[in-house]
C-alpha atoms as a PDB file:
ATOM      1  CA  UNK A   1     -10.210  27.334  -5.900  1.00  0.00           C
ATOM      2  CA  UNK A   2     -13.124  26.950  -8.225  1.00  0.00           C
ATOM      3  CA  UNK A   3     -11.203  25.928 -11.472  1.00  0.00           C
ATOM      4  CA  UNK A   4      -8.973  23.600  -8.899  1.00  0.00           C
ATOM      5  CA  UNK A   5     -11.986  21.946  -7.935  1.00  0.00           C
ATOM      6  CA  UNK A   6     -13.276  21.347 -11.375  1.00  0.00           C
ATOM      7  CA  UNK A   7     -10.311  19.926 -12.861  1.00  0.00           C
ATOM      8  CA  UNK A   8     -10.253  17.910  -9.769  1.00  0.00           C
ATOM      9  CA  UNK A   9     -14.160  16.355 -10.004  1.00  0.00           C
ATOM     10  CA  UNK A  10     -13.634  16.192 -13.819  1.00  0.00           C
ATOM     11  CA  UNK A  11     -10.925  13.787 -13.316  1.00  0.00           C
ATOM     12  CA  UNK A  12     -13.127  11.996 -10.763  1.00  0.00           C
ATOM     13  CA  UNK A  13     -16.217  12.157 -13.507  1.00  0.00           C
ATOM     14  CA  UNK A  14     -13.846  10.243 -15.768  1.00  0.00           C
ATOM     15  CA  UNK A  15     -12.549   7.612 -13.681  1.00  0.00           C
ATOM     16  CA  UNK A  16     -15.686   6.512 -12.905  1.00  0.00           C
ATOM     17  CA  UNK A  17     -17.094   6.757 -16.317  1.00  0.00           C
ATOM     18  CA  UNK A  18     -14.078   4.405 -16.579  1.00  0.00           C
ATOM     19  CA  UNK A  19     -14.838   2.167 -14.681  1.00  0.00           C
ATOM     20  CA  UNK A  20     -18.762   1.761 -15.216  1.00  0.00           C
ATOM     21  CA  UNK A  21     -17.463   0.658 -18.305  1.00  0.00           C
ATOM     22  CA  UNK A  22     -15.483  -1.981 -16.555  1.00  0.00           C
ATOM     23  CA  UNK A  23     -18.762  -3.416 -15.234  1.00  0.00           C
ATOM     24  CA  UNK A  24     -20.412  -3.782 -19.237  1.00  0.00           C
ATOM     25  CA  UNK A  25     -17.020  -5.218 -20.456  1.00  0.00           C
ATOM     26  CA  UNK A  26     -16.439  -7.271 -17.212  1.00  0.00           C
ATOM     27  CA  UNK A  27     -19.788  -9.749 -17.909  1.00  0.00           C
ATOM     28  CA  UNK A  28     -18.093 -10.854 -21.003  1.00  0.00           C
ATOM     29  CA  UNK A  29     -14.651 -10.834 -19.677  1.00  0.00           C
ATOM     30  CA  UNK A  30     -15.467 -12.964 -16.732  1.00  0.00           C
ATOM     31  CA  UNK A  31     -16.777 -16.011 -18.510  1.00  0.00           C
ATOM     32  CA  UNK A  32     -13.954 -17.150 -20.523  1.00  0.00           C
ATOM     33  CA  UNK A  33     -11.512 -16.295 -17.713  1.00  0.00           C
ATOM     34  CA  UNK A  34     -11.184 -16.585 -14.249  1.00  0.00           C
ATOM     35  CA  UNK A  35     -11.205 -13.396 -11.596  1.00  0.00           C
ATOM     36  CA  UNK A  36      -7.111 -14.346 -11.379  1.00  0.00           C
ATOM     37  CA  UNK A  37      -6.265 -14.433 -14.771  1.00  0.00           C
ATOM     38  CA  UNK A  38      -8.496 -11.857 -15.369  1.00  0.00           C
ATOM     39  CA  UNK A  39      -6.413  -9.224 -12.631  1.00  0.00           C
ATOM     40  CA  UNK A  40      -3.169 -10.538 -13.836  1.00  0.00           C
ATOM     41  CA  UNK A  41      -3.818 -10.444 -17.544  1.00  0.00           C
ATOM     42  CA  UNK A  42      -5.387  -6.282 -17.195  1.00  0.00           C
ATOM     43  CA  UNK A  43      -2.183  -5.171 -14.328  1.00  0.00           C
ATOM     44  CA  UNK A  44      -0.384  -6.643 -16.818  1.00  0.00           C
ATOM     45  CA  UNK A  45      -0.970  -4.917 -19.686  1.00  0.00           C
ATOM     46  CA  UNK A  46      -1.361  -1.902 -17.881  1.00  0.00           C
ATOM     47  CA  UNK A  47       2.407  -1.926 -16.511  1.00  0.00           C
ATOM     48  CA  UNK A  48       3.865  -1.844 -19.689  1.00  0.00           C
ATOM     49  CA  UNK A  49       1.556   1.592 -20.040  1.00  0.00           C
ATOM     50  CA  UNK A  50       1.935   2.975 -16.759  1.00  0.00           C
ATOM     51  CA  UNK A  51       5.792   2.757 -16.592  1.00  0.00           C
ATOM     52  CA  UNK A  52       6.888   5.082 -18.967  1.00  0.00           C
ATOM     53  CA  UNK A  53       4.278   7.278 -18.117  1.00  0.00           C
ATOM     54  CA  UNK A  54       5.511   7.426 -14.858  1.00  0.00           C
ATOM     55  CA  UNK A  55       9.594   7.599 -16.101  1.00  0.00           C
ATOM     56  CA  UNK A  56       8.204  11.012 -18.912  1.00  0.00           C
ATOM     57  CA  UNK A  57       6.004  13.000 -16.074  1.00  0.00           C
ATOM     58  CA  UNK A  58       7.571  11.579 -12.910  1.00  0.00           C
ATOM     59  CA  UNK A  59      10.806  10.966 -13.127  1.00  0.00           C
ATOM     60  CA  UNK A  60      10.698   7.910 -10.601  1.00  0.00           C
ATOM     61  CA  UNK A  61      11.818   9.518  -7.120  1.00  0.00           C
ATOM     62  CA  UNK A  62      13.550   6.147  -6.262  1.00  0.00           C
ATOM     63  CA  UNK A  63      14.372   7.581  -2.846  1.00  0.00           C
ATOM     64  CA  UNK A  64      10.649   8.139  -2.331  1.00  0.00           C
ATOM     65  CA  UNK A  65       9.538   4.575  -3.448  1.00  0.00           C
ATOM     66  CA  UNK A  66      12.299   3.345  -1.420  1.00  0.00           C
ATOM     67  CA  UNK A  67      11.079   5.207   1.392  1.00  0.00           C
ATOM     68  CA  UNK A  68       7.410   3.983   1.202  1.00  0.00           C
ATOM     69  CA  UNK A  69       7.774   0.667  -0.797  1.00  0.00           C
ATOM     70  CA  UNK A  70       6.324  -1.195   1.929  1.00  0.00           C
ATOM     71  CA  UNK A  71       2.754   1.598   1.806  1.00  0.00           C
ATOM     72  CA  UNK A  72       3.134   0.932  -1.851  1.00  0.00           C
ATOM     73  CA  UNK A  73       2.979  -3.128  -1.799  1.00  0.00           C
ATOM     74  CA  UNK A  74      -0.189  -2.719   0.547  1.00  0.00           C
ATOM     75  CA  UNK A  75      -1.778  -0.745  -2.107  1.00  0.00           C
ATOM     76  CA  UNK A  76      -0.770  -3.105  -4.757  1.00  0.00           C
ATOM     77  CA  UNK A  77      -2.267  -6.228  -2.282  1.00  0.00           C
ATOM     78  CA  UNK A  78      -5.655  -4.450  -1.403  1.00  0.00           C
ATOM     79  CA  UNK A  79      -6.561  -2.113  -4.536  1.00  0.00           C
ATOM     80  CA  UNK A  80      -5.442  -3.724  -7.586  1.00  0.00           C
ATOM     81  CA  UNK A  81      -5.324  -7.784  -6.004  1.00  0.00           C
ATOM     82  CA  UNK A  82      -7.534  -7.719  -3.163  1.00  0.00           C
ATOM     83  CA  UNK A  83     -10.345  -5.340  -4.685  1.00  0.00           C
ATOM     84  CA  UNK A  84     -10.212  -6.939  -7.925  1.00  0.00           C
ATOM     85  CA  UNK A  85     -10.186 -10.113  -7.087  1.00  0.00           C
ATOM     86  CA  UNK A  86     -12.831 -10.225  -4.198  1.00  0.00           C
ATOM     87  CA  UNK A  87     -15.336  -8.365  -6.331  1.00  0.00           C
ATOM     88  CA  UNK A  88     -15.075 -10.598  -9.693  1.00  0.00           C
ATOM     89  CA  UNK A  89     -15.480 -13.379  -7.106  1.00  0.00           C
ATOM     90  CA  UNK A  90     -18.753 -12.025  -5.424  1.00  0.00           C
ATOM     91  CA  UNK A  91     -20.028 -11.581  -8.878  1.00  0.00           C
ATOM     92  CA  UNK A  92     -20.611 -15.411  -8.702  1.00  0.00           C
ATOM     93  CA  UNK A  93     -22.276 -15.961  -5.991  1.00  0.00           C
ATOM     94  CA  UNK A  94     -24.645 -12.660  -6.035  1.00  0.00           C
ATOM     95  CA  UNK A  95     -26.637 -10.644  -8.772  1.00  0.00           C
ATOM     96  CA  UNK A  96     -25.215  -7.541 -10.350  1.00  0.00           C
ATOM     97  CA  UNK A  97     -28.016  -5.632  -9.024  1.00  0.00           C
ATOM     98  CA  UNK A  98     -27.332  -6.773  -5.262  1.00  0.00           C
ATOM     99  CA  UNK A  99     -23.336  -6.482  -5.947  1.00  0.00           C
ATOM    100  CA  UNK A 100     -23.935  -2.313  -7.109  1.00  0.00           C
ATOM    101  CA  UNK A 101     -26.220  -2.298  -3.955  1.00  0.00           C
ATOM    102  CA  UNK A 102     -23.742  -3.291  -1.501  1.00  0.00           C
ATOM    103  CA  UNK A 103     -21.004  -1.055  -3.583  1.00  0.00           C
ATOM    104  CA  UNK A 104     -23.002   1.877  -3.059  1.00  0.00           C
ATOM    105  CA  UNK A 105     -21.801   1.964   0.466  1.00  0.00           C
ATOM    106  CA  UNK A 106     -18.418   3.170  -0.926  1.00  0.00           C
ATOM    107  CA  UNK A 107     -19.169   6.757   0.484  1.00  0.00           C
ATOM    108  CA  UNK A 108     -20.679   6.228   3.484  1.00  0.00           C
ATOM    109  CA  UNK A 109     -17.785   3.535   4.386  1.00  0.00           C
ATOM    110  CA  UNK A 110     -14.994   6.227   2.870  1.00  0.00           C
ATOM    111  CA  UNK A 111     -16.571   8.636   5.303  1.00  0.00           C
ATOM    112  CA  UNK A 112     -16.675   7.282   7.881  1.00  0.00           C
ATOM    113  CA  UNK A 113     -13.360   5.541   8.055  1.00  0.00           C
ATOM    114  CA  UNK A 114     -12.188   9.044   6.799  1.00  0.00           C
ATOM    115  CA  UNK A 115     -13.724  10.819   9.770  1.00  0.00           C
ATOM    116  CA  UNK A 116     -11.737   8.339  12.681  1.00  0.00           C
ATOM    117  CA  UNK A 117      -8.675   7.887  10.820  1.00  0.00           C
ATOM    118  CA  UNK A 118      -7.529  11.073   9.032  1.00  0.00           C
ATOM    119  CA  UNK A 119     -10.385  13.368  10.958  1.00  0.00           C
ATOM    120  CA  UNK A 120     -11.389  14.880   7.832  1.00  0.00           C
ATOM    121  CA  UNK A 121     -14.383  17.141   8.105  1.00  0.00           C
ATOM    122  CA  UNK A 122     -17.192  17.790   6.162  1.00  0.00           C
ATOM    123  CA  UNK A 123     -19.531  20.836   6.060  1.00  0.00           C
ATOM    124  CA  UNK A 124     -23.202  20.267   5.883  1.00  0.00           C
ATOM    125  CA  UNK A 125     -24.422  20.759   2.756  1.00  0.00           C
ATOM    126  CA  UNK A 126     -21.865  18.046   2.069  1.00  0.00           C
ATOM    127  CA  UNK A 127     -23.210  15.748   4.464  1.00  0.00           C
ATOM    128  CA  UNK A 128     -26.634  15.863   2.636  1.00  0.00           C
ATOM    129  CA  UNK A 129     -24.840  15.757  -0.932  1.00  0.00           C
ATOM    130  CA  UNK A 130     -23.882  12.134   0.758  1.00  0.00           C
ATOM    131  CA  UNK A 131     -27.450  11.071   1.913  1.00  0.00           C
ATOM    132  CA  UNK A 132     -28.222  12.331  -1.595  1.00  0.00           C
ATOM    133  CA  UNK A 133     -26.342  10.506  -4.024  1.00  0.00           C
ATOM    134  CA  UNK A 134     -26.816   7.247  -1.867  1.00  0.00           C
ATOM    135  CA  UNK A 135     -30.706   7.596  -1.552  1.00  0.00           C
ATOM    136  CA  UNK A 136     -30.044   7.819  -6.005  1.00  0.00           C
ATOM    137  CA  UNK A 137     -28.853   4.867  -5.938  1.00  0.00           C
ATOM    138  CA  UNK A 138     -30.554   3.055  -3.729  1.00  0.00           C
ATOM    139  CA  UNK A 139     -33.752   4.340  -6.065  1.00  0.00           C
ATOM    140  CA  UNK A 140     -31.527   2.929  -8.982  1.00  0.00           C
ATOM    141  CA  UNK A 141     -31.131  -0.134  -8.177  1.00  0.00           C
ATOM    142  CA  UNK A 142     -34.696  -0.985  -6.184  1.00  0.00           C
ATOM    143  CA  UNK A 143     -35.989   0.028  -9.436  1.00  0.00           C
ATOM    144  CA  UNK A 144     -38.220   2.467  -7.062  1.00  0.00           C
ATOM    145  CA  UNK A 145     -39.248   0.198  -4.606  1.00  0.00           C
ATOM    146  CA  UNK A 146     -37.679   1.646  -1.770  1.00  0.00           C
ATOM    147  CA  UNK A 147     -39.091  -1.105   0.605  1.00  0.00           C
ATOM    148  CA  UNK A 148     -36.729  -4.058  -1.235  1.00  0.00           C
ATOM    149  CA  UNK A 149     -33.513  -2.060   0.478  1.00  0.00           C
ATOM    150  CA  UNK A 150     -34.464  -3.413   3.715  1.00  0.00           C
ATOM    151  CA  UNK A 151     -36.039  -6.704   2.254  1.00  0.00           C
ATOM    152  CA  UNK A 152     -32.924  -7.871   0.499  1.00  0.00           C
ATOM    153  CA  UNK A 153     -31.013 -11.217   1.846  1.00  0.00           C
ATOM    154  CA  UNK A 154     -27.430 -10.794   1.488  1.00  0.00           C
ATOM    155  CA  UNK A 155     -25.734 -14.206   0.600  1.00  0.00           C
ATOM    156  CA  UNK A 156     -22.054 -14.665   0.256  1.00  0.00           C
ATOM    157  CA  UNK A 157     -22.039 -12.882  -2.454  1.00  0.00           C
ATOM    158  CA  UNK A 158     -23.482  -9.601  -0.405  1.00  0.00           C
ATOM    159  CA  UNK A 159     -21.183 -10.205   2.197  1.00  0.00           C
ATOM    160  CA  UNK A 160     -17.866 -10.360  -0.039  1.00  0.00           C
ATOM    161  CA  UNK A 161     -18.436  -7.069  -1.906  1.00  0.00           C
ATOM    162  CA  UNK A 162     -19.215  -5.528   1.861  1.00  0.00           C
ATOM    163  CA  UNK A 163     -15.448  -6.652   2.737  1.00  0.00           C
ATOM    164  CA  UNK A 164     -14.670  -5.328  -1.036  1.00  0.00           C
ATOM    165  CA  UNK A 165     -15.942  -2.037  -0.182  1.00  0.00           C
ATOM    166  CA  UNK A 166     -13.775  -2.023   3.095  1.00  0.00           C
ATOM    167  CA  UNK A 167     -10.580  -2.814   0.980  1.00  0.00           C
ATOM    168  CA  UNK A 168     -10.753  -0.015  -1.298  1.00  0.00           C
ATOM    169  CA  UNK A 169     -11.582   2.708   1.281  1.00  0.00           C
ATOM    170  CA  UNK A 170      -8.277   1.353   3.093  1.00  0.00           C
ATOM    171  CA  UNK A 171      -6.425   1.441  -0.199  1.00  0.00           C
ATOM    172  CA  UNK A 172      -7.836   5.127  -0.867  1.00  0.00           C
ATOM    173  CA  UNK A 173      -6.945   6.219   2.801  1.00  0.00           C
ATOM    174  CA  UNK A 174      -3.185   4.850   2.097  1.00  0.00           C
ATOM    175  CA  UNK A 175      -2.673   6.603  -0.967  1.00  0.00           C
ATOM    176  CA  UNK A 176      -4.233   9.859   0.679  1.00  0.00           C
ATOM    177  CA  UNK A 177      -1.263   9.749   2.761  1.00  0.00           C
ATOM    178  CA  UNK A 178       2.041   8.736   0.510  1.00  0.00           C
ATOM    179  CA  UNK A 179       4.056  11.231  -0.653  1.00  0.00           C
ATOM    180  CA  UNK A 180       5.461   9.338  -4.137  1.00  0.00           C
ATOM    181  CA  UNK A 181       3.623  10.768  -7.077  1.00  0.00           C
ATOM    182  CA  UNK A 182       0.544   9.791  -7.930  1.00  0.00           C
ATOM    183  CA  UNK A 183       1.489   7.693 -11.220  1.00  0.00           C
ATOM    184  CA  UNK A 184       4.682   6.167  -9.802  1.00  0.00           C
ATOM    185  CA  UNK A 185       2.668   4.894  -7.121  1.00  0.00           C
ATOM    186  CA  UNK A 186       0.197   3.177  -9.124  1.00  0.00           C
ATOM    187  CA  UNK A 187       3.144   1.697 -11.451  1.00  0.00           C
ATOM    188  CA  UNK A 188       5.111   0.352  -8.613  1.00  0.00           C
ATOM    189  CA  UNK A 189       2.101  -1.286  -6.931  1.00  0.00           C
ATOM    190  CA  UNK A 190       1.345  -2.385 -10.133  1.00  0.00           C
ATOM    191  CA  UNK A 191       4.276  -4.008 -10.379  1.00  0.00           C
ATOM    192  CA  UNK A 192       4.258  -5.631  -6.851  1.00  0.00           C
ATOM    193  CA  UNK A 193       0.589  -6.837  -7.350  1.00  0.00           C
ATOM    194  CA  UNK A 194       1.957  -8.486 -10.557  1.00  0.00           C
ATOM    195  CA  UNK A 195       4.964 -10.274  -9.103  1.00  0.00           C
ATOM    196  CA  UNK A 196       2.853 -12.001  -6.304  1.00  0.00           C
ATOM    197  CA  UNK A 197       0.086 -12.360  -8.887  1.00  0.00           C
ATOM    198  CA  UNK A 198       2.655 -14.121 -11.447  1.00  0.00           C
ATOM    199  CA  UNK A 199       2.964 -17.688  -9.599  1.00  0.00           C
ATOM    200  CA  UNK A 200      -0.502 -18.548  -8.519  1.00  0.00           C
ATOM    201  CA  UNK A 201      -1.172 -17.447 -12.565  1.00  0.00           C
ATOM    202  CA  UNK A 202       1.557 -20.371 -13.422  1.00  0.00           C
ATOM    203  CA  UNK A 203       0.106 -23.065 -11.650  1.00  0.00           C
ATOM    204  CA  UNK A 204      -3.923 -22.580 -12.731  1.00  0.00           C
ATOM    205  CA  UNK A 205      -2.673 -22.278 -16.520  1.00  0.00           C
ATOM    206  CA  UNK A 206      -5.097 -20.470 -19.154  1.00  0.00           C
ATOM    207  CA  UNK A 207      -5.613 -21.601 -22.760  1.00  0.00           C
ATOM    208  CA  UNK A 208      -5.868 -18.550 -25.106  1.00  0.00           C
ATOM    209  CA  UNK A 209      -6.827 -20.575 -27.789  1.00  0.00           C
ATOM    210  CA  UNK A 210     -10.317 -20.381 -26.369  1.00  0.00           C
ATOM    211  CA  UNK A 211     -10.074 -16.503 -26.198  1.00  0.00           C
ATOM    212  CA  UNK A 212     -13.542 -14.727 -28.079  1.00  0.00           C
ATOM    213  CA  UNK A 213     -12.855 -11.029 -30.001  1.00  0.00           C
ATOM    214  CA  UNK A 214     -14.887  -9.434 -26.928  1.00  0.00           C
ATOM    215  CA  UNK A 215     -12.721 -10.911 -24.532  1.00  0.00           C
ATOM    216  CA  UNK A 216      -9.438  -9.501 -25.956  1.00  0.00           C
ATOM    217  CA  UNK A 217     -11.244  -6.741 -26.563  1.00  0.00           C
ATOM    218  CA  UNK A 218     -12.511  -6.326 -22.802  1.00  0.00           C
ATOM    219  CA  UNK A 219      -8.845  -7.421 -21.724  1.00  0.00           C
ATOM    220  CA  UNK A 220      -7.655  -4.329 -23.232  1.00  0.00           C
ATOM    221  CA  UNK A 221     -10.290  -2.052 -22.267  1.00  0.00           C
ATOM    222  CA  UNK A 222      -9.900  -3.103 -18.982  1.00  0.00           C
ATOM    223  CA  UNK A 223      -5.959  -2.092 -18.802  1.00  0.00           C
ATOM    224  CA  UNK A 224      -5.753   0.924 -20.361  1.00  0.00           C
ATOM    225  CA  UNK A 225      -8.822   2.468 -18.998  1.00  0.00           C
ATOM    226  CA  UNK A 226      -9.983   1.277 -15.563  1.00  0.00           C
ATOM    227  CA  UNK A 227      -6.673   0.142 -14.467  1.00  0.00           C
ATOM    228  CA  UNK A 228      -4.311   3.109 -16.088  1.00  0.00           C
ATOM    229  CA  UNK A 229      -6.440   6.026 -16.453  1.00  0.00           C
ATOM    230  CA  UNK A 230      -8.875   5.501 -14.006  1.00  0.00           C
ATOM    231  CA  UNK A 231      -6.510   4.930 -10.754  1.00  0.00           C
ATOM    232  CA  UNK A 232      -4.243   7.440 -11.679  1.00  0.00           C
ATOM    233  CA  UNK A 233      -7.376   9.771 -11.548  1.00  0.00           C
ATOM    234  CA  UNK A 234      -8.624   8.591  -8.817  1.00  0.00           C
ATOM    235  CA  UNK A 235      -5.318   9.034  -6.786  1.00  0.00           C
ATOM    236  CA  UNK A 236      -4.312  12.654  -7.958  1.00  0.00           C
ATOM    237  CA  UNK A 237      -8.530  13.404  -6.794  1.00  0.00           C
ATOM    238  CA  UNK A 238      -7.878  11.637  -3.464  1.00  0.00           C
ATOM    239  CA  UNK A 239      -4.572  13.995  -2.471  1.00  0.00           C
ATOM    240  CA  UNK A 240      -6.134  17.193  -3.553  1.00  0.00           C
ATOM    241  CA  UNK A 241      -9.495  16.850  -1.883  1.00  0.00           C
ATOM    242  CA  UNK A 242      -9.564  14.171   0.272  1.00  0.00           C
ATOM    243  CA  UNK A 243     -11.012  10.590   1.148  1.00  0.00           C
ATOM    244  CA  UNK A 244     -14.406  11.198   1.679  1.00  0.00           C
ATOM    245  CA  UNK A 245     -15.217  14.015  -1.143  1.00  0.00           C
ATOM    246  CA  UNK A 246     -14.034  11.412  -3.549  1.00  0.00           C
ATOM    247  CA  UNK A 247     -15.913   8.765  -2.463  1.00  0.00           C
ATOM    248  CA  UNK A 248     -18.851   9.872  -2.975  1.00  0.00           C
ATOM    249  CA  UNK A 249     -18.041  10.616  -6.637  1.00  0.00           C
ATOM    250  CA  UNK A 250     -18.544   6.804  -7.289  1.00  0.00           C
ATOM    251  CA  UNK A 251     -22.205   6.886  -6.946  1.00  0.00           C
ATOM    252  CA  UNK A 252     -21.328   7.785 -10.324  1.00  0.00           C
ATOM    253  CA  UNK A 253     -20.920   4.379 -11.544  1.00  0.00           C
ATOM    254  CA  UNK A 254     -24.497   2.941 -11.618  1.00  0.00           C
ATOM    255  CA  UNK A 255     -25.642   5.998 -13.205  1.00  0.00           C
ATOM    256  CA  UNK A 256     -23.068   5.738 -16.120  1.00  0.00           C
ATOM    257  CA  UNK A 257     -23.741   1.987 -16.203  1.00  0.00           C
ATOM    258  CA  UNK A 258     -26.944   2.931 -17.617  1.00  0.00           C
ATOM    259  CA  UNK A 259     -25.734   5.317 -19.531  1.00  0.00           C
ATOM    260  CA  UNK A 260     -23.666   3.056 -21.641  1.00  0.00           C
ATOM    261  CA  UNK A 261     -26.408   0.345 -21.432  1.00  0.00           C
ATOM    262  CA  UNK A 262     -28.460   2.521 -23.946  1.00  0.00           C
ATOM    263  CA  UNK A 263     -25.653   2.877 -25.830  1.00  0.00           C
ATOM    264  CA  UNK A 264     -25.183  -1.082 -26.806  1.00  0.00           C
ATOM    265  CA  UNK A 265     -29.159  -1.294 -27.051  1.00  0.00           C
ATOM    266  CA  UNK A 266     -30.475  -1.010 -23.861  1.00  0.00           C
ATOM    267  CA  UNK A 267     -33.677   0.922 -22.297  1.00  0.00           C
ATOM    268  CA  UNK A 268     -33.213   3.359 -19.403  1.00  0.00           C
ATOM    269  CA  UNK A 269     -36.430   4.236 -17.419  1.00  0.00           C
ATOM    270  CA  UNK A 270     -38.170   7.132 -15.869  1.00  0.00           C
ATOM    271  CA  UNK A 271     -37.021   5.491 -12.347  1.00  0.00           C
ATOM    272  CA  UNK A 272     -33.091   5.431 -13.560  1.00  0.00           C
ATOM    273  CA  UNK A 273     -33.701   9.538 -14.862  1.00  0.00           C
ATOM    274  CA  UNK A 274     -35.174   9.922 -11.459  1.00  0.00           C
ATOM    275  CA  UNK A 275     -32.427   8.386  -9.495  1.00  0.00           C
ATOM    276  CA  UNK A 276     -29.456   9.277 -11.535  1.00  0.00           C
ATOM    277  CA  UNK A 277     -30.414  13.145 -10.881  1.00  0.00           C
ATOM    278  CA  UNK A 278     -30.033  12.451  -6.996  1.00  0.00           C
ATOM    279  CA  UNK A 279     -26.768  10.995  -7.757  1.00  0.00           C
ATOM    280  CA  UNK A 280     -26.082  13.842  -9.725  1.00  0.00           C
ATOM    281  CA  UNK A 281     -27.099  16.656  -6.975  1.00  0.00           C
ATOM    282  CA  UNK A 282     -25.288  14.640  -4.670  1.00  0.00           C
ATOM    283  CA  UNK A 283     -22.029  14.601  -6.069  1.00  0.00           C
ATOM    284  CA  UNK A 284     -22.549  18.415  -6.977  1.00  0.00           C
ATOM    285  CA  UNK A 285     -23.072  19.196  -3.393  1.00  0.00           C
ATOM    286  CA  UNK A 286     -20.338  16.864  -2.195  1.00  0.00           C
ATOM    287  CA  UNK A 287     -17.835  19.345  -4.159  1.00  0.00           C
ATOM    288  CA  UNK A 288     -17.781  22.296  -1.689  1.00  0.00           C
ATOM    289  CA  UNK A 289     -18.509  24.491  -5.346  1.00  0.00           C
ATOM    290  CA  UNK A 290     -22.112  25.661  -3.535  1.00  0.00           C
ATOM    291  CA  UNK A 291     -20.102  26.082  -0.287  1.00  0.00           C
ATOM    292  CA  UNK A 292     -17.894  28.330  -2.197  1.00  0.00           C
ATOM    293  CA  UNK A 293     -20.504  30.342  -3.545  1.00  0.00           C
ATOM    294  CA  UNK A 294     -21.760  30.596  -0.306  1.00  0.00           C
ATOM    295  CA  UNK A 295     -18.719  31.730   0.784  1.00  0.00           C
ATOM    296  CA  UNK A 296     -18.656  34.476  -1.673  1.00  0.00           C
ATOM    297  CA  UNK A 297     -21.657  35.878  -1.643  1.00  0.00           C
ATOM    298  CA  UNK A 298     -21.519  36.228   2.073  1.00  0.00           C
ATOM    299  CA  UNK A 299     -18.588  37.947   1.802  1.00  0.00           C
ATOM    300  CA  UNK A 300     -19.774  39.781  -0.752  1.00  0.00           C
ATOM    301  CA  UNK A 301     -22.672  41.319   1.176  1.00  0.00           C
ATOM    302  CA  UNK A 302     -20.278  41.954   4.015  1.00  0.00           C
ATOM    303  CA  UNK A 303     -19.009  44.528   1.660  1.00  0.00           C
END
């Protein structure tokens, strides 16, 4: 159980390292293209990768795809069109720092929806792992002053990336329940997100010409990385352990944001270290690995 639970949060560690990197490549992505080119350009890309990944370790059940292709082309509307596309378009009417605000609801929201809908428990040293990594984030992003959580006005901007949130923990709570792999699923909604994405590309045109190195750069990035690697991680976490334990894994993000900030030249403060170590001892608790311990060392005294 232990090792299954480590390979399990080290893929979640990963997609979410992923996709904090999506964020840093994103703000140079996003103004030379818009949010739809931007979605159909990555899926893309990522298609021709994710298909014969899928055909080596999968196989393609056909009869399973055939069986769920309607499940599949609601993931491929709400996680890869309607996530994607909502958030890039909050990102214009609201600050980045309001935008990771609102995202860090992901858990709570994942939770909660997890708890009515699949009735998914957790124990209580989880529950505070939760309050945890969110009060991390919230110290994060208020830059310490707590007060400025409850001061904030939420514009459009605040309210899109709410509905944004809601998307993805519908899209998570669908693929919890299909039963076609984990890769073939992303590929196939891949694919359906593409073909309905394909038209509305058409008509608003794009001229490459005007295409910087970063943003080819970020283009691929984006494809191999978030969109590949990262949902395929995300989905084989979200079957093994559930909804809500993985949800609260992307609390990650704004701590790895930073992260890679230093990295290209930025400063990380005492109030980031601070936060980032609630996130951290959040996530940690979220795992069930002190549960387990626990769980051994009662039984061990039982002995």
């Amino acid at each position: 159980m232990f090792l299954g639970n480590f390979r399990v949060w080290s893929y979640l560690i990963l997609a979410n390292l992923f996709w904090a990197g999506n964020f840093i490549f994103g703000t140079y992505v996003v103004t030379e293209m818009t949010p739809l080119w931007i979605s159909f350009a990555r899926w893309s890309l990522a298609l021709v990768l994710l298909l014969p990944i899928a055909l080596y370790t999968e196989k393609l059940n056909w009869r399973s795809i055939k069986k769920e292709w309607l499940s599949l082309l609601v993931m491929g509307i709400l996680g890869i069109i309607g996530y994607n596309l909502v958030l890039l378009t909050a990102l214009e009417y609201t600050s980045a720092t309001n935008a990771a605000l609102v995202s860090a609801l992901n858990p709570a929201i994942i939770v909660l929806f997890s708890f009515f809908l699949l009735r998914e428990k957790l124990s209580k040293i989880q529950v505070i792992g939760v309050v945890s990594s969110i009060f991390g984030v919230v110290v994060i992003l208020t830059k310490g002053n707590l007060a400025e959580f409850f001061l904030t006005r939420y514009n459009k901007g605040d309210l899109l990336m709410v509905f944004a949130v809601i998307i993805w923990t519908i899209y998570s709570i669908i693929g919890k329940r299909l039963k076609t792999p984990p890769i073939t699923a992303t590929a196939v909604s891949t694919f359906f997100s593409i073909v309905i994405l394909c038209p509305f590309a058409l008509i608003e045109g794009l001229e490459i010409s005007k295409f910087s190195p970063m943003a080819i750069v970020g283009i691929l990035y984006m494809a191999i990385f978030p969109c590949v690697g990262a949902f395929i991680l995300w989905n084989i976490a979200v079957r093994e352990i559930g909804v809500s334990k993985s949800g609260v894994s992307m609390n990650l993000i704004p701590v790895f944001t930073a992260v890679i900030a230093i990295t290209v030249g930025g400063e990380i403060t005492n109030v980031q270290i601070f936060g980032g170590l609630f996130v951290l001892l959040g996530v940690y608790l979220t795992t069930g690995l002190l549960d387990h311990r626990f769980k051994i060392n009662k039984e061990y005294k039982q002995m």
